[in-house]
C-alpha atoms as a PDB file:
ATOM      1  CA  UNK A   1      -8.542  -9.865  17.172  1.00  0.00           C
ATOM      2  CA  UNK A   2      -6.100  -7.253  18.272  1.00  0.00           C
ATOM      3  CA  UNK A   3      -4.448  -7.796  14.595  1.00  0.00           C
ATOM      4  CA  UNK A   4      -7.377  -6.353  13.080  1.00  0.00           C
ATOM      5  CA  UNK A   5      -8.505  -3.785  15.228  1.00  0.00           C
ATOM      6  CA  UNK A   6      -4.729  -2.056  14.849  1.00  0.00           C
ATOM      7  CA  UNK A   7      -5.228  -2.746  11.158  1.00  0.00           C
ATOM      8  CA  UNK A   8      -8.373  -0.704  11.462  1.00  0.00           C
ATOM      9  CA  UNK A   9      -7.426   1.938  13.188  1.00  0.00           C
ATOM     10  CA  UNK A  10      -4.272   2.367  11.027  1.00  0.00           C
ATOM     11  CA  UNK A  11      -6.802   2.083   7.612  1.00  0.00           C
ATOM     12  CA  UNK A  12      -9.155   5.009   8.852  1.00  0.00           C
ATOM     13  CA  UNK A  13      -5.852   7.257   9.674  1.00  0.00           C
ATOM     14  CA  UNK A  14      -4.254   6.864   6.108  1.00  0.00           C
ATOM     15  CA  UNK A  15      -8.026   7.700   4.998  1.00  0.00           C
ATOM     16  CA  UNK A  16      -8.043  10.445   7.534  1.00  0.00           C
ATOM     17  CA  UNK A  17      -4.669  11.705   5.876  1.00  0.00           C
ATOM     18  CA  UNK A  18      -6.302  11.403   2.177  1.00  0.00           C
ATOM     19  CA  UNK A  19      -4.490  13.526  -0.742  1.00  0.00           C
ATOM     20  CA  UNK A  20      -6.250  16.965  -1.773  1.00  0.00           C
ATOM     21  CA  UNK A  21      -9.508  16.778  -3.614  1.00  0.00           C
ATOM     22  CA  UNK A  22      -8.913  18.217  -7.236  1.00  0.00           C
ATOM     23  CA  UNK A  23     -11.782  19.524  -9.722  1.00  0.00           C
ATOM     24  CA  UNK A  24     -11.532  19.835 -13.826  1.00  0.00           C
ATOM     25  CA  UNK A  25     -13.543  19.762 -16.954  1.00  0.00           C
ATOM     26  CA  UNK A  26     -12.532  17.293 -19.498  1.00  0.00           C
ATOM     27  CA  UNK A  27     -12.739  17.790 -22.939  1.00  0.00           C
ATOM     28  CA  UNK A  28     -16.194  16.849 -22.906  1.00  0.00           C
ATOM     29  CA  UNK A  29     -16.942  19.294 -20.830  1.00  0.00           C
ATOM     30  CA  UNK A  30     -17.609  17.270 -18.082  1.00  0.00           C
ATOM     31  CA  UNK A  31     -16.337  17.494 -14.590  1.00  0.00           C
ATOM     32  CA  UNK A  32     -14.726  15.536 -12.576  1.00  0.00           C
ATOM     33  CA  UNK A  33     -13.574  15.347  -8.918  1.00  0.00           C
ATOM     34  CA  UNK A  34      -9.971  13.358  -7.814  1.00  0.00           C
ATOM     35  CA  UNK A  35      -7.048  12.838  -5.497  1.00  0.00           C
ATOM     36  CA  UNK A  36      -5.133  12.693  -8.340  1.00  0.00           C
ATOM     37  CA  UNK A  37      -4.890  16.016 -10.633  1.00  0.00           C
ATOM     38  CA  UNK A  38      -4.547  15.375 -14.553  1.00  0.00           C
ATOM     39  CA  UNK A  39      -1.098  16.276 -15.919  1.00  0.00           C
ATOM     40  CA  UNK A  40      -2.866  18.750 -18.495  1.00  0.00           C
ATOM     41  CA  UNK A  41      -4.958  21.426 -18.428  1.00  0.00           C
ATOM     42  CA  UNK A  42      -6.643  23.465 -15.616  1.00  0.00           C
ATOM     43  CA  UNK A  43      -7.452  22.090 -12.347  1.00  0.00           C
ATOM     44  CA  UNK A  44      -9.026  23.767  -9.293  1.00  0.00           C
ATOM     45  CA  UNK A  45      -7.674  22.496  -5.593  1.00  0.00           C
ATOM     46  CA  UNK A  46     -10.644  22.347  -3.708  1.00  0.00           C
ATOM     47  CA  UNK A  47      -8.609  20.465  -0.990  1.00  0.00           C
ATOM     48  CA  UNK A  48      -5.136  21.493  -0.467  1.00  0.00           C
ATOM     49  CA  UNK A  49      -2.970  18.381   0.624  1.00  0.00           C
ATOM     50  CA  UNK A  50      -0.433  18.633   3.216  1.00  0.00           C
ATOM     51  CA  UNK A  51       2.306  16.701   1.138  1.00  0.00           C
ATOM     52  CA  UNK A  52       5.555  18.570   0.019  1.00  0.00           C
ATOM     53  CA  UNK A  53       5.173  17.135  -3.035  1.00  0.00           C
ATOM     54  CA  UNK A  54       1.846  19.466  -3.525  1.00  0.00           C
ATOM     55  CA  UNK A  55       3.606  22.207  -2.297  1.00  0.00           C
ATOM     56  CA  UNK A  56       6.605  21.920  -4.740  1.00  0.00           C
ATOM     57  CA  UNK A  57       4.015  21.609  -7.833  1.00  0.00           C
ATOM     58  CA  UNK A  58       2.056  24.403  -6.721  1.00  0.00           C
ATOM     59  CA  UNK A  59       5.187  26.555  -6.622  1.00  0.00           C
ATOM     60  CA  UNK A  60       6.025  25.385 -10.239  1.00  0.00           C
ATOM     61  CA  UNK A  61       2.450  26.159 -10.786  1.00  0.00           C
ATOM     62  CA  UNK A  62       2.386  29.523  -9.577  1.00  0.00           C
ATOM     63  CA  UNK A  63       6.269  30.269 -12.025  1.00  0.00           C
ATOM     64  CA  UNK A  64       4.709  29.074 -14.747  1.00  0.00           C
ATOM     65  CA  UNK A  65       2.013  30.822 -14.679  1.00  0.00           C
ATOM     66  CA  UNK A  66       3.934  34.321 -13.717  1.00  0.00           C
ATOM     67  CA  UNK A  67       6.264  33.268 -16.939  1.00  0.00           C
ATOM     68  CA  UNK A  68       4.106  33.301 -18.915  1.00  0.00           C
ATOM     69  CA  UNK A  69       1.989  36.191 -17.924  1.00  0.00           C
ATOM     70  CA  UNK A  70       5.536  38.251 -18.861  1.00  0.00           C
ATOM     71  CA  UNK A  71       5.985  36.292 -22.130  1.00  0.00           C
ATOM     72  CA  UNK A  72       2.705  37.552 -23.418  1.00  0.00           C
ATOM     73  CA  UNK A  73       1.423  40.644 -21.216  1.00  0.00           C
ATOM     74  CA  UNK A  74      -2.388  41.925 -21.783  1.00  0.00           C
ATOM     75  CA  UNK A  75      -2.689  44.184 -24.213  1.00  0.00           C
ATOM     76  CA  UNK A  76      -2.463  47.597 -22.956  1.00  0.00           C
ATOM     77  CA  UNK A  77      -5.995  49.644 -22.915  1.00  0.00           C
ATOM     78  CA  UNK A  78      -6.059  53.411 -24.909  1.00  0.00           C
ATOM     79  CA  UNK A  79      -4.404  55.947 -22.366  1.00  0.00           C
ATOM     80  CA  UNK A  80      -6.607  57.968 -20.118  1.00  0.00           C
ATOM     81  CA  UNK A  81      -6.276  60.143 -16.761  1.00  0.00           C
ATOM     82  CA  UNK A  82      -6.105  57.800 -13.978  1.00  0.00           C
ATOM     83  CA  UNK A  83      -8.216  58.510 -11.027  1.00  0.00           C
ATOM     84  CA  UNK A  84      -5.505  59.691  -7.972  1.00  0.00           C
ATOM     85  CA  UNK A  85      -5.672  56.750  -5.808  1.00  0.00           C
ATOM     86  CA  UNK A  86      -5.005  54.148  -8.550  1.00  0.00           C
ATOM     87  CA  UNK A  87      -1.739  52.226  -8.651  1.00  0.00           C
ATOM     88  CA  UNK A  88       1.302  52.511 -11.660  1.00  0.00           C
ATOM     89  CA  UNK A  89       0.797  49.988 -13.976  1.00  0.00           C
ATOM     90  CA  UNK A  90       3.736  47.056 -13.626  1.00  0.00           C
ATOM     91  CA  UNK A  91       6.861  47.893 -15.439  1.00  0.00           C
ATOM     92  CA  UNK A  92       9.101  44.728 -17.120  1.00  0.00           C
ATOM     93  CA  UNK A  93      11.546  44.828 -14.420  1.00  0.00           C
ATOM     94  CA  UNK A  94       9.104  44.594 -11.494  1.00  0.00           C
ATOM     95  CA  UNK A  95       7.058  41.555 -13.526  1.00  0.00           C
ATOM     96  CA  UNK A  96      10.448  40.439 -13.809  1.00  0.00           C
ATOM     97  CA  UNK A  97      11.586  40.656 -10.491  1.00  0.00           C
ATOM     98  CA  UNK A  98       8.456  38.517  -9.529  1.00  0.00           C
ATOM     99  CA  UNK A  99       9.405  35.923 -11.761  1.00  0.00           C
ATOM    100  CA  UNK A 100      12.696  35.541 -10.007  1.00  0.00           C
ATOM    101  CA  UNK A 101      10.845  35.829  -6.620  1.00  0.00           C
ATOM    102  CA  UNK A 102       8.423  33.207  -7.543  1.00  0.00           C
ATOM    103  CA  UNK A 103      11.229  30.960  -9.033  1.00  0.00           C
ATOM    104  CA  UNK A 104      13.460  31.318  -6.241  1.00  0.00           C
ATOM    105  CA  UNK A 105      10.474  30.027  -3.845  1.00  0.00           C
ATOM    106  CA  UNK A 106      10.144  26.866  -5.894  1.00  0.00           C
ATOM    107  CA  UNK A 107      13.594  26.012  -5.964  1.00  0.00           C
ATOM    108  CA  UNK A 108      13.995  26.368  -1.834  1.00  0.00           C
ATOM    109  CA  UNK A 109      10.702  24.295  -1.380  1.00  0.00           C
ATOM    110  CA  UNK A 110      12.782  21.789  -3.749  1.00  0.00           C
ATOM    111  CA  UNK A 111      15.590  21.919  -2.077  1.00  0.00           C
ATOM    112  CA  UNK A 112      13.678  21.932   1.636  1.00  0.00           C
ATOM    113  CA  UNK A 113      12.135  18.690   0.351  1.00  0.00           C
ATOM    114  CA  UNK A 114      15.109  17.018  -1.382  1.00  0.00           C
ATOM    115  CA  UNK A 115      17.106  17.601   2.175  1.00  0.00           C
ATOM    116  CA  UNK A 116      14.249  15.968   4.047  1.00  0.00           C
ATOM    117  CA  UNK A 117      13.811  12.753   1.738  1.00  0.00           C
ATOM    118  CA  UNK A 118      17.565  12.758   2.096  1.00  0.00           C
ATOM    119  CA  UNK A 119      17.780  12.701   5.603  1.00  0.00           C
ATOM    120  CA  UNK A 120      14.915  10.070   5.791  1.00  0.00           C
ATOM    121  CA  UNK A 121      16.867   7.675   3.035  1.00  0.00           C
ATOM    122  CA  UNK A 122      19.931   8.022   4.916  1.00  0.00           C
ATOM    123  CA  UNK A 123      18.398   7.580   8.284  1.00  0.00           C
ATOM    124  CA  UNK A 124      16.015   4.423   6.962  1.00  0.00           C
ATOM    125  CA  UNK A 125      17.632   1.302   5.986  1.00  0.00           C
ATOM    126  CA  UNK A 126      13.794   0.184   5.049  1.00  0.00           C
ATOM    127  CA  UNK A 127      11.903   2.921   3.160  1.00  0.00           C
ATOM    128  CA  UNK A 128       8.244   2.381   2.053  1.00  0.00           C
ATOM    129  CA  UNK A 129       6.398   4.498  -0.840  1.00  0.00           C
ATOM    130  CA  UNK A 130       3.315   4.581  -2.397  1.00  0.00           C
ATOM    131  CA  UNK A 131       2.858   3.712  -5.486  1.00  0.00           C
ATOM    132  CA  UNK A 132       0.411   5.401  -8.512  1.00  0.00           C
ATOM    133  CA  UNK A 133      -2.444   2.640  -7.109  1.00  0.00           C
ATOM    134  CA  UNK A 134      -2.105   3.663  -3.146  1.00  0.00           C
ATOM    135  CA  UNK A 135      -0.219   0.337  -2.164  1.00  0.00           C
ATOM    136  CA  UNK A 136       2.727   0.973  -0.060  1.00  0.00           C
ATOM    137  CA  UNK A 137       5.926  -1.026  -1.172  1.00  0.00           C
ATOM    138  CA  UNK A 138       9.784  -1.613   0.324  1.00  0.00           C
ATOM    139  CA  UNK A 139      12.400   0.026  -1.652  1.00  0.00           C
ATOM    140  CA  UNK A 140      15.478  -1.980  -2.734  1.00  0.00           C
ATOM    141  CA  UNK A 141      18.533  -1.115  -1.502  1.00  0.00           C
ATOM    142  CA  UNK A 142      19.968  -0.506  -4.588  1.00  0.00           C
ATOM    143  CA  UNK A 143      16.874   1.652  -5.712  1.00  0.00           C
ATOM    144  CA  UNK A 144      17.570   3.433  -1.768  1.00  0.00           C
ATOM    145  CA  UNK A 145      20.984   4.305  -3.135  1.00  0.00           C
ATOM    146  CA  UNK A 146      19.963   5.763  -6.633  1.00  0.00           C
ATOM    147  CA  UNK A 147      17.147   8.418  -5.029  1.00  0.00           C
ATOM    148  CA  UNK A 148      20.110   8.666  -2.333  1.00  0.00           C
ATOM    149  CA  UNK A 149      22.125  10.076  -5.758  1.00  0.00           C
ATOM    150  CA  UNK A 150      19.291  11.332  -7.086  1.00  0.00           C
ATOM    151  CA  UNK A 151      18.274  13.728  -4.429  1.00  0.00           C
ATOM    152  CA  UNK A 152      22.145  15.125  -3.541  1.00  0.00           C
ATOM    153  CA  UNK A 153      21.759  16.328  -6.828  1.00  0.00           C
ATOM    154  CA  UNK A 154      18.606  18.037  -6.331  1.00  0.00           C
ATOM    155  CA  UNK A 155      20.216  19.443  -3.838  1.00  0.00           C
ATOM    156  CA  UNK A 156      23.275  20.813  -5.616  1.00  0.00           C
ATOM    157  CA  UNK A 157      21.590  21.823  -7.889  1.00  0.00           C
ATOM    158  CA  UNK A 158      18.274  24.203  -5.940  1.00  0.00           C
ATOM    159  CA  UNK A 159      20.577  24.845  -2.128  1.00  0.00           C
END
């Protein structure tokens, strides 16, 4: 009875803990509500989750979006007299600097998140992830020691 009162308890905290809530329109036109986000097109976070994993794609999010806004920049409007308490217009090198700013951000949120999986794989002889369906499975220890390589050289490559 204890068994599955702790079982319980630990079910409604994961569901507690649940993902972000994500909102698109297929190509149908219809919309659609998900933990999940599709890997195309746009998608509005109603939910922010509190993984790093969100917080790395929304960085990549957020430089791909500013990279492209300087690969094709709005056209500019006919010239007229600004009113007085209007900003300057962007130049190239600030849009650029941004780019670098934003870019910059991603890669230390990568390389925050690559030092703290490392650190738990090294610390963990048993590590447990979540697979695409929600169920929780051990990792091998040869699959421990290939995301063990795999995430020094995330972070030689964004530290």
């Amino acid at each position: 009875m204890r068994i599955a009162l702790a079982i319980l308890f630990a079910s409604l905290a994961l569901v507690a803990q649940a993902n972000g809530i994500y909102k698109w329109v297929d190509e149908n036109g219809v919309v659609h509500f998900g933990e999940q986000p599709p890997n195309d097109g746009d998608v509005e976070v109603i939910k922010k989750p509190k993984s790093e994993r969100y917080k790395q794609w929304e960085a990549e999010q957020q430089s791909a979006l500013a990279a492209e806004k300087s690969k094709n920049p709005a056209p500019k409007p006919p010239a007229e007299k600004k009113p007085a308490g209007q900003p300057e217009p962007r130049q190239p090198a600030q849009m650029e600097k941004e780019i670098a700013r934003a870019e910059a951000a991603a890669r230390a949120q990568r390389c925050q998140a690559s030092r703290k999986t490392l650190k738990t794989l090294n610390s963990h002889a048993r590590v447990r992830e979540m697979d695409e369906s929600g169920n929780l499975r051990m990792l091998g220890e040869d699959e421990r020691q290939q995301r063990i390589t795999q995430e020094q050289q995330s972070i030689r490559k964004n530290c």
